[in-house]
ModelCIF file with pLDDT and N, C-alpha, C, O atoms, coordinates in Angstrom:
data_MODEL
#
_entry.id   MODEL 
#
_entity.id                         1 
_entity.type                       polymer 
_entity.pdbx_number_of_molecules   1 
#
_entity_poly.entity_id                      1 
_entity_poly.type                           'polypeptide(L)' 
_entity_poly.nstd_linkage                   no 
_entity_poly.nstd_monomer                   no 
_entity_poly.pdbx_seq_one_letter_code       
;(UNK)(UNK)(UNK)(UNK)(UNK)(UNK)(UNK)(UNK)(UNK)(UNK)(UNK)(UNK)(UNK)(UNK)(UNK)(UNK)
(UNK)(UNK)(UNK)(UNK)(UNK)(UNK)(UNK)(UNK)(UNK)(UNK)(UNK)(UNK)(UNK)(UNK)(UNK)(UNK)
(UNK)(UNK)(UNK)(UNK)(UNK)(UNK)(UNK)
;
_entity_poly.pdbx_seq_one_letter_code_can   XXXXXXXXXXXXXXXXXXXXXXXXXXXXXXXXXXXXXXX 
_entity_poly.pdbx_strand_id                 A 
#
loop_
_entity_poly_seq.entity_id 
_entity_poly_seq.num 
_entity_poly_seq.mon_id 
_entity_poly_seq.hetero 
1 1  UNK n 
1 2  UNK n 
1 3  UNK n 
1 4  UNK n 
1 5  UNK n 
1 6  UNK n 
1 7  UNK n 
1 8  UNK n 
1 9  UNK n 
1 10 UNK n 
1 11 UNK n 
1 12 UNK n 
1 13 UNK n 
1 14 UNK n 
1 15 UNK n 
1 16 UNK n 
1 17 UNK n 
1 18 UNK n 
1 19 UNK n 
1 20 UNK n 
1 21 UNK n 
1 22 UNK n 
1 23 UNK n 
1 24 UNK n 
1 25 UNK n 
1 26 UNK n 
1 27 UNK n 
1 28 UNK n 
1 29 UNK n 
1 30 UNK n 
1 31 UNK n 
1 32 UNK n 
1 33 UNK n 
1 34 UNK n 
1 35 UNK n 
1 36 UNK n 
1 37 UNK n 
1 38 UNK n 
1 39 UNK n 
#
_struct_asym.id          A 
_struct_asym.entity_id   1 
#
loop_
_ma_qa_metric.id 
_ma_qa_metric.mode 
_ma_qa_metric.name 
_ma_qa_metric.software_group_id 
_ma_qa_metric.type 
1 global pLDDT . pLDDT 
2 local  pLDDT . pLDDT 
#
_ma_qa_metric_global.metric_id      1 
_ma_qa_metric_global.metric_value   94.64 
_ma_qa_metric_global.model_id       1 
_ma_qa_metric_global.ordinal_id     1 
#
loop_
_ma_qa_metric_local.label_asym_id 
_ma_qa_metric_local.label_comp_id 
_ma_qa_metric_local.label_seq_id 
_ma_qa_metric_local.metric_id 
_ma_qa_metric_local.metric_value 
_ma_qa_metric_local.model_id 
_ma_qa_metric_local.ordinal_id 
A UNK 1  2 92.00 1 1  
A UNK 2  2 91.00 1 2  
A UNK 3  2 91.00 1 3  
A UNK 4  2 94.00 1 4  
A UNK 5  2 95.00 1 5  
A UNK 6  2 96.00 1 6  
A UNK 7  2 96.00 1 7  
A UNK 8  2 95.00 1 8  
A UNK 9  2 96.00 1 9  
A UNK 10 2 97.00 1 10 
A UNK 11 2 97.00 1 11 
A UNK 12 2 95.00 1 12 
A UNK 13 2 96.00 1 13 
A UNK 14 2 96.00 1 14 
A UNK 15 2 96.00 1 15 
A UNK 16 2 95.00 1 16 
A UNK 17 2 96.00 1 17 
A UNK 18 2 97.00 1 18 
A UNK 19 2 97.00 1 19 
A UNK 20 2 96.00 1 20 
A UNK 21 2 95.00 1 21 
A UNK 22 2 95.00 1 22 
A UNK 23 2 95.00 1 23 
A UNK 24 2 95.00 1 24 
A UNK 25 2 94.00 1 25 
A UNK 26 2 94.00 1 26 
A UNK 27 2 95.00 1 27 
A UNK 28 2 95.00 1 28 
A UNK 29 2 96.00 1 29 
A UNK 30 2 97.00 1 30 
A UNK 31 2 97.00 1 31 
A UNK 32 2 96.00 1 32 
A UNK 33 2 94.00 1 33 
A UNK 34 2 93.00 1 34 
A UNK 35 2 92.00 1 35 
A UNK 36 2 89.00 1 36 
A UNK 37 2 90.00 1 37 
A UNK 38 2 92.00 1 38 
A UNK 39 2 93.00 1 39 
#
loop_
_atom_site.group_PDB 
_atom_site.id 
_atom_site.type_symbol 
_atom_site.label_atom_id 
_atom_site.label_alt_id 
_atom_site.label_comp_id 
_atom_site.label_asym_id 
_atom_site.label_entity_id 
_atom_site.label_seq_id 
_atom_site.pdbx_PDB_ins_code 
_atom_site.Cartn_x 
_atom_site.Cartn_y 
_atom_site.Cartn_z 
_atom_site.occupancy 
_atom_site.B_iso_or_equiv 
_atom_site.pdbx_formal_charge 
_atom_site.auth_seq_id 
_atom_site.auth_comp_id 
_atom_site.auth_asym_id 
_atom_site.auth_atom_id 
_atom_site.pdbx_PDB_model_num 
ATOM 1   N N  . UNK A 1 1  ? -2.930  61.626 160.291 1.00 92.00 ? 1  UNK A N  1 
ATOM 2   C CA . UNK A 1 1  ? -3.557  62.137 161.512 1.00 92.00 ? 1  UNK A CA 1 
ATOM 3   C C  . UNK A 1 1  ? -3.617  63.666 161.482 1.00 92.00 ? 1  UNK A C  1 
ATOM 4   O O  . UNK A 1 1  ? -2.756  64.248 160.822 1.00 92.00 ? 1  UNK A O  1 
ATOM 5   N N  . UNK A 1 2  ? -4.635  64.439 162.190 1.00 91.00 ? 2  UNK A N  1 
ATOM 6   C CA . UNK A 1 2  ? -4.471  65.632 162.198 1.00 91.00 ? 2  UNK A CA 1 
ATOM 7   C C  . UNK A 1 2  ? -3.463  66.169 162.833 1.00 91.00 ? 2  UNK A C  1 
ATOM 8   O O  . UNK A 1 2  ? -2.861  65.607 163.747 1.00 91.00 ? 2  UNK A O  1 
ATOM 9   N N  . UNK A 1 3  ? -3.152  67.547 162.293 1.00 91.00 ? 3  UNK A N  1 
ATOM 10  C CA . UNK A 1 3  ? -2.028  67.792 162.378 1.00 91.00 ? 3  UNK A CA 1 
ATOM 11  C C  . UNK A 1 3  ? -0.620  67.523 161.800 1.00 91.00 ? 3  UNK A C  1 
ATOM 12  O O  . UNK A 1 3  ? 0.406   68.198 161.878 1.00 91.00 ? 3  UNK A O  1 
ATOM 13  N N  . UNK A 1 4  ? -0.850  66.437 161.246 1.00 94.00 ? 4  UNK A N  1 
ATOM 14  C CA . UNK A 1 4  ? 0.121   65.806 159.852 1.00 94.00 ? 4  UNK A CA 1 
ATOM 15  C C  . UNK A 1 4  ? 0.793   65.977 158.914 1.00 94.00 ? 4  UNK A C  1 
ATOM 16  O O  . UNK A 1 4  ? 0.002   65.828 157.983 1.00 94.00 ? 4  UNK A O  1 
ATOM 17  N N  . UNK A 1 5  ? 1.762   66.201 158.498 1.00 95.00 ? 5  UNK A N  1 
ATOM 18  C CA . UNK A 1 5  ? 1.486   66.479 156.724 1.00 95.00 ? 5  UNK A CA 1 
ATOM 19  C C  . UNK A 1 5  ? 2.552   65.599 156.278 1.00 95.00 ? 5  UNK A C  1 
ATOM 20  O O  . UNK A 1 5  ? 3.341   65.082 157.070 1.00 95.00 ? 5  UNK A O  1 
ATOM 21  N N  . UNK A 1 6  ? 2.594   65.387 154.781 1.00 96.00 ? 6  UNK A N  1 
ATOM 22  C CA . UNK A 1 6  ? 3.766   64.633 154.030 1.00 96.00 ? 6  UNK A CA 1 
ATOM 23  C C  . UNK A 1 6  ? 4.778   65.388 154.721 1.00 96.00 ? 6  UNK A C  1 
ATOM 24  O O  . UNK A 1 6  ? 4.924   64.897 155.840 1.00 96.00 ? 6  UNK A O  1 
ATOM 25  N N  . UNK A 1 7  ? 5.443   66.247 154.557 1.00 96.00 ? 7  UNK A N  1 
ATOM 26  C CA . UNK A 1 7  ? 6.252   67.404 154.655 1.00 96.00 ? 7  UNK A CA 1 
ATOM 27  C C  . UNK A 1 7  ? 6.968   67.054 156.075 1.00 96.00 ? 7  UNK A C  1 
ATOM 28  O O  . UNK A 1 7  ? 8.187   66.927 156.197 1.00 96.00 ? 7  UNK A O  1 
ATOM 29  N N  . UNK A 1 8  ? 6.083   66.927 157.060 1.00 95.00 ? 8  UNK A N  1 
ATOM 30  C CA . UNK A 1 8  ? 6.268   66.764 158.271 1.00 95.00 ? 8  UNK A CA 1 
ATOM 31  C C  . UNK A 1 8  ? 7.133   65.381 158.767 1.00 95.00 ? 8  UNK A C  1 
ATOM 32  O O  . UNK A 1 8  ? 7.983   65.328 159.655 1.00 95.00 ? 8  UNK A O  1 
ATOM 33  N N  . UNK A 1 9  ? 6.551   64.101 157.755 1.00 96.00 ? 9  UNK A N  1 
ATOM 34  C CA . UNK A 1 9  ? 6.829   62.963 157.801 1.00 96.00 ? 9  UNK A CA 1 
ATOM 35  C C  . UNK A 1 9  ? 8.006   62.968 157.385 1.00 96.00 ? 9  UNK A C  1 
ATOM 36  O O  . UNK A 1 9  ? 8.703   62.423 158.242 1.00 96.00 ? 9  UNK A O  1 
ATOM 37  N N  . UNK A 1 10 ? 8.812   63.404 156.228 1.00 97.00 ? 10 UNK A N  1 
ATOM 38  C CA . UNK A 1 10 ? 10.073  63.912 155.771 1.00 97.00 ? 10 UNK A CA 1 
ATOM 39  C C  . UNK A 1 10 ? 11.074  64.394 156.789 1.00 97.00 ? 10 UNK A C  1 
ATOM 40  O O  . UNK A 1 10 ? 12.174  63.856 156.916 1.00 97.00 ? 10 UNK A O  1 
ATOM 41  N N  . UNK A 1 11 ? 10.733  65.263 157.402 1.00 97.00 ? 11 UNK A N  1 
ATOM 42  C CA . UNK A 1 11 ? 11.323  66.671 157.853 1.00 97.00 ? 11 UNK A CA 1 
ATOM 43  C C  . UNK A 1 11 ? 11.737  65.872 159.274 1.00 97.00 ? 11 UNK A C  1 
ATOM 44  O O  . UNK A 1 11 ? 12.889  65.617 159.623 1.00 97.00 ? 11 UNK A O  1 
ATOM 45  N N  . UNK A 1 12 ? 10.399  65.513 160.069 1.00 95.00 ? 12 UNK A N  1 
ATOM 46  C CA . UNK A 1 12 ? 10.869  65.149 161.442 1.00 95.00 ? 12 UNK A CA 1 
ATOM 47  C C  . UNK A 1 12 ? 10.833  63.201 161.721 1.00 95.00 ? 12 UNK A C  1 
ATOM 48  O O  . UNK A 1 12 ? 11.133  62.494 162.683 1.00 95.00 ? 12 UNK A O  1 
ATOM 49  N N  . UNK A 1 13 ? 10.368  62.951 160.497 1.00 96.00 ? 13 UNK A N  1 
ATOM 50  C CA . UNK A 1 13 ? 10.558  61.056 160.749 1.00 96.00 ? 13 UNK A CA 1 
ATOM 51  C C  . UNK A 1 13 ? 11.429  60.358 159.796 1.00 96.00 ? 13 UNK A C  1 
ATOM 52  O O  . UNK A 1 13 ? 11.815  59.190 159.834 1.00 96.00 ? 13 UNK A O  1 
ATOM 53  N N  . UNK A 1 14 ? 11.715  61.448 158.778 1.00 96.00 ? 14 UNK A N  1 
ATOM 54  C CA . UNK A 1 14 ? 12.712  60.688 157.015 1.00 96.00 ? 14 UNK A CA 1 
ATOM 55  C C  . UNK A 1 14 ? 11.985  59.383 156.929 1.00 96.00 ? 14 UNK A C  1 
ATOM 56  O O  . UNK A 1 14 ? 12.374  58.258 157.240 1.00 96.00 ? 14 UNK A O  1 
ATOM 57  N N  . UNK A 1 15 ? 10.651  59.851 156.357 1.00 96.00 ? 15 UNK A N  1 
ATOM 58  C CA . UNK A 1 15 ? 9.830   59.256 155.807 1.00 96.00 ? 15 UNK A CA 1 
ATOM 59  C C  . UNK A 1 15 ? 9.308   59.861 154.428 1.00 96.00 ? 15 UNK A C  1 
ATOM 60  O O  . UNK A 1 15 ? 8.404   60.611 154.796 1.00 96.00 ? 15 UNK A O  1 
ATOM 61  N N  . UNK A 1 16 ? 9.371   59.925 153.319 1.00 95.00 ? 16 UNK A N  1 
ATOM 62  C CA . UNK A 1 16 ? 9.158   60.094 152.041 1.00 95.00 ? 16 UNK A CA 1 
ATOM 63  C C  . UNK A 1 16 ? 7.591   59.882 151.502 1.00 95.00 ? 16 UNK A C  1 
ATOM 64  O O  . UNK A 1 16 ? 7.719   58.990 150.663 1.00 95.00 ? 16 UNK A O  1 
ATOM 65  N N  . UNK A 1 17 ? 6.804   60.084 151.531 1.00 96.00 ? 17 UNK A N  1 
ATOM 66  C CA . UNK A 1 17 ? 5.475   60.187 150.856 1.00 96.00 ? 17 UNK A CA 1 
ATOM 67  C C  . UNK A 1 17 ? 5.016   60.856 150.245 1.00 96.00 ? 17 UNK A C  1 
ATOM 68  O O  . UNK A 1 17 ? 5.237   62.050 150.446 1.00 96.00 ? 17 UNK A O  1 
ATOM 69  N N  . UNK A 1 18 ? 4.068   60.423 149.095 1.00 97.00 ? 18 UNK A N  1 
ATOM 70  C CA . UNK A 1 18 ? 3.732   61.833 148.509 1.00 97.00 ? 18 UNK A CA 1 
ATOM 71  C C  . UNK A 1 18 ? 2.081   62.400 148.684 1.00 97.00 ? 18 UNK A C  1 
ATOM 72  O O  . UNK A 1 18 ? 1.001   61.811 148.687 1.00 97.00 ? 18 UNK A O  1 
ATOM 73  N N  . UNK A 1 19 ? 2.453   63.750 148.817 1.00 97.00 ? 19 UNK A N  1 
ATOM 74  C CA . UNK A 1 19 ? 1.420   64.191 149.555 1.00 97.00 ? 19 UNK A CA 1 
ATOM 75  C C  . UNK A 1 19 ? -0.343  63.859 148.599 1.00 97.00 ? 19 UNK A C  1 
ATOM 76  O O  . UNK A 1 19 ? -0.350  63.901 147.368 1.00 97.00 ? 19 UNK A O  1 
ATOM 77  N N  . UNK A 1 20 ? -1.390  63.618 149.232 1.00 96.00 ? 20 UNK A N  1 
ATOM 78  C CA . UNK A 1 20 ? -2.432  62.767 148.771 1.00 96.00 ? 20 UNK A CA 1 
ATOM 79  C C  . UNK A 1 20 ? -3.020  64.342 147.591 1.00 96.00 ? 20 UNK A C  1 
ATOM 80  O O  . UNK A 1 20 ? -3.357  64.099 146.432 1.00 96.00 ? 20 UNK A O  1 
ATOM 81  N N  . UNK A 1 21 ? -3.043  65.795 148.127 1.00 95.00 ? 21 UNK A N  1 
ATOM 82  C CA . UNK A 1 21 ? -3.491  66.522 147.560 1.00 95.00 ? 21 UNK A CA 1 
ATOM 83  C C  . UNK A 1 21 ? -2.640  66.890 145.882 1.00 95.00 ? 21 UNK A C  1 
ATOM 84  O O  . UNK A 1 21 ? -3.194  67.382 144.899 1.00 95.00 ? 21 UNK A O  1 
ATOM 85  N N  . UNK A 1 22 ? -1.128  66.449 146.002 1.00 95.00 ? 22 UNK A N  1 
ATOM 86  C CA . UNK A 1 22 ? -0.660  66.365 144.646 1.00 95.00 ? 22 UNK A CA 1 
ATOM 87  C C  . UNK A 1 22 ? -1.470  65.501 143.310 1.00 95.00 ? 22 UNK A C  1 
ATOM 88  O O  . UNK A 1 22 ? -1.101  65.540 142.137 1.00 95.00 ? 22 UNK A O  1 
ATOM 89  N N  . UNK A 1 23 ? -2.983  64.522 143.997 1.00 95.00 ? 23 UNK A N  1 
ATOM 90  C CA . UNK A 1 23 ? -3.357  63.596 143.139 1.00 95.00 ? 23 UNK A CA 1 
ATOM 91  C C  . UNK A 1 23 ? -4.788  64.227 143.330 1.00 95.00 ? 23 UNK A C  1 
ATOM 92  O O  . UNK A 1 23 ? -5.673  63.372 143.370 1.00 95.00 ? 23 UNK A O  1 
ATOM 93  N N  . UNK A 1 24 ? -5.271  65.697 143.474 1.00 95.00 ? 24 UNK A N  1 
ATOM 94  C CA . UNK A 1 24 ? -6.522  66.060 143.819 1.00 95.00 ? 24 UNK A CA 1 
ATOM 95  C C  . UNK A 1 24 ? -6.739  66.458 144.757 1.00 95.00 ? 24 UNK A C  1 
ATOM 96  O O  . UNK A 1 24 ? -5.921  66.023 145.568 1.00 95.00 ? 24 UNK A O  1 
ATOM 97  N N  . UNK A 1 25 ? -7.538  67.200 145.263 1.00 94.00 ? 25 UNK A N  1 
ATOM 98  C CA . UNK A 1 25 ? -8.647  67.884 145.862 1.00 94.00 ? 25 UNK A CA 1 
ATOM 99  C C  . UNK A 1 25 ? -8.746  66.867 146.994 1.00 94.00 ? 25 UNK A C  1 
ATOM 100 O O  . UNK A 1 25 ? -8.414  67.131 148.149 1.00 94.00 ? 25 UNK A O  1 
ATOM 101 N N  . UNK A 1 26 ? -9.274  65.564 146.551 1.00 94.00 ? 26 UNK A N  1 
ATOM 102 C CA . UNK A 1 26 ? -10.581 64.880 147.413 1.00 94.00 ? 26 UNK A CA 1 
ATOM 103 C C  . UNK A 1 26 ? -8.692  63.926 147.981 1.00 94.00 ? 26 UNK A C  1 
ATOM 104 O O  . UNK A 1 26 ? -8.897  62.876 148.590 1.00 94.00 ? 26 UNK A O  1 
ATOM 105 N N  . UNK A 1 27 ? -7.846  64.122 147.873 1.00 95.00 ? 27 UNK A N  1 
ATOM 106 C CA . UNK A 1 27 ? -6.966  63.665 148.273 1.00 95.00 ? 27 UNK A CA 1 
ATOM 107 C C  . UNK A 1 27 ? -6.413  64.585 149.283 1.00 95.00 ? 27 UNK A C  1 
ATOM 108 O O  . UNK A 1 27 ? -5.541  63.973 149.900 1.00 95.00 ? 27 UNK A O  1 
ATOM 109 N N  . UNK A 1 28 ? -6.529  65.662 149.674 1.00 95.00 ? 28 UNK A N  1 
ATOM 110 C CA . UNK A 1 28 ? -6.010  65.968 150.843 1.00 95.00 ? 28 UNK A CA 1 
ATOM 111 C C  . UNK A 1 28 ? -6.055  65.543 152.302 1.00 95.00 ? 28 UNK A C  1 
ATOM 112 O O  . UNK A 1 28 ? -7.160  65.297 152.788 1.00 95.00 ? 28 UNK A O  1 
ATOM 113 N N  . UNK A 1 29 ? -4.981  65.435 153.034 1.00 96.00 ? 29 UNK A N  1 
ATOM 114 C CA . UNK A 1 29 ? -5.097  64.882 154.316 1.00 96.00 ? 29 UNK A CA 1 
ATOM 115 C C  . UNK A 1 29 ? -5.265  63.341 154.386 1.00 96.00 ? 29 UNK A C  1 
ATOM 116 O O  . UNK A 1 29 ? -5.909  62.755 155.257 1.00 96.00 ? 29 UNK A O  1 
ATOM 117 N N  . UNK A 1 30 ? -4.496  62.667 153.191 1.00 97.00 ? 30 UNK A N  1 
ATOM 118 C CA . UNK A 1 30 ? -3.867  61.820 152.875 1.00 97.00 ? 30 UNK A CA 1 
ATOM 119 C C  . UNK A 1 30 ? -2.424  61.635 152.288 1.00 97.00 ? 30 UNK A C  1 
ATOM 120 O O  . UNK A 1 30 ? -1.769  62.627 151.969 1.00 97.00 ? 30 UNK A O  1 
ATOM 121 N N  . UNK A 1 31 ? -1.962  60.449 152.156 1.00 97.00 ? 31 UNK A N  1 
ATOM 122 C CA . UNK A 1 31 ? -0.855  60.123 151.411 1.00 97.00 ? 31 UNK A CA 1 
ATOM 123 C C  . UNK A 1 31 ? -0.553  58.939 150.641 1.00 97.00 ? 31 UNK A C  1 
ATOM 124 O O  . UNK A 1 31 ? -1.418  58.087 150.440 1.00 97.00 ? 31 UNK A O  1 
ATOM 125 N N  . UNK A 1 32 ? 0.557   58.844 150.223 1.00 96.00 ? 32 UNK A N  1 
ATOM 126 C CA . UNK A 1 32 ? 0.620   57.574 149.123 1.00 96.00 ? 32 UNK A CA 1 
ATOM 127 C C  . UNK A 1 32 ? 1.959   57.092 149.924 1.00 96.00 ? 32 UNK A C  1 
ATOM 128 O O  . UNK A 1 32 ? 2.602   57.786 150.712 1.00 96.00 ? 32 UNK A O  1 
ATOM 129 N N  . UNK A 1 33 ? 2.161   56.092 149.642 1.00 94.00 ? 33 UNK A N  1 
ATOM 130 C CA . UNK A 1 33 ? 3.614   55.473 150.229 1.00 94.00 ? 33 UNK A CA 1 
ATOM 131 C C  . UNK A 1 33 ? 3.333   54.532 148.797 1.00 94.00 ? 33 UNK A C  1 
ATOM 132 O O  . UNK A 1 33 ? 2.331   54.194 148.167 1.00 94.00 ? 33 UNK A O  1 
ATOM 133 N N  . UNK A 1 34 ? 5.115   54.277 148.644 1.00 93.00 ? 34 UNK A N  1 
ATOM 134 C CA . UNK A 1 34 ? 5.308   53.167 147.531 1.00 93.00 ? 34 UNK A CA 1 
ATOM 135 C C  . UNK A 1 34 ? 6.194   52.192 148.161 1.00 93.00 ? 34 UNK A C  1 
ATOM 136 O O  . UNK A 1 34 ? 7.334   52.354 148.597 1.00 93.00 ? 34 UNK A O  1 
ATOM 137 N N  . UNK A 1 35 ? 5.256   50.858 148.118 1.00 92.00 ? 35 UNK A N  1 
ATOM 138 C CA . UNK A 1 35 ? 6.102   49.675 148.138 1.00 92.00 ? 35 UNK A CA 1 
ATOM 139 C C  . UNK A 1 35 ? 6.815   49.333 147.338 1.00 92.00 ? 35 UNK A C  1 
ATOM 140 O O  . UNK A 1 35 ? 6.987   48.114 147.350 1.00 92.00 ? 35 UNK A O  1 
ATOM 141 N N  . UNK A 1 36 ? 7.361   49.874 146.582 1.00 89.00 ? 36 UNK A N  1 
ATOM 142 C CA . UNK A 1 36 ? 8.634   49.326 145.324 1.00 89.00 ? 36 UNK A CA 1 
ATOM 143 C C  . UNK A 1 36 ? 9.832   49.580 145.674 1.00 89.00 ? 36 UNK A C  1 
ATOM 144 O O  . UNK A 1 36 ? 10.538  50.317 144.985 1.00 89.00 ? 36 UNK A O  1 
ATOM 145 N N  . UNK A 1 37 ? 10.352  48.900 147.029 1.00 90.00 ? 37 UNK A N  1 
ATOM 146 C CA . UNK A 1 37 ? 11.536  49.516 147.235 1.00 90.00 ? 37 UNK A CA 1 
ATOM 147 C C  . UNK A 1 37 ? 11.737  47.627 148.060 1.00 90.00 ? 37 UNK A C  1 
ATOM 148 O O  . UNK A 1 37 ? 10.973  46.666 147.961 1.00 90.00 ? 37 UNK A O  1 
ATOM 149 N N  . UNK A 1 38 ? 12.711  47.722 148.607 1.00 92.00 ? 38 UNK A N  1 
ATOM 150 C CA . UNK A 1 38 ? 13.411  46.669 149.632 1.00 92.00 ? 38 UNK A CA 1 
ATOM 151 C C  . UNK A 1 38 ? 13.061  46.249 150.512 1.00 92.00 ? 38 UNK A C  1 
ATOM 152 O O  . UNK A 1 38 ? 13.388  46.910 151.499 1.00 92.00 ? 38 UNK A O  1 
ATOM 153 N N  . UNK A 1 39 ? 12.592  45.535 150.682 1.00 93.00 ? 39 UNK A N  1 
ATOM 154 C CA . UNK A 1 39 ? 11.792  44.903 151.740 1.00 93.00 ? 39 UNK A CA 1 
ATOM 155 C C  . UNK A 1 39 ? 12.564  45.864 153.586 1.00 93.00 ? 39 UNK A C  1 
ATOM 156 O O  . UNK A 1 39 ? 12.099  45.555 154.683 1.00 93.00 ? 39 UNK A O  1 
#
């Protein structure tokens, strides 16, 4: 959402994502989450 960032999700929810612009350009103002963890 605007106003957003990975960083933010970390910082104020301890939520871990990685930020969408680490995978490009046309990836900013997105993110990745990984399901490989524990249900």
């Amino acid at each position: 959402p605007d106003g957003l960032t990975a960083s933010d999700l970390l910082e104020q929810h301890r939520v871990a994502v990685a930020p969408g612009e680490g995978f490009g350009e046309r990836g900013r103002g997105w993110a990745r989450l990984s399901l490989a963890t524990a249900d």
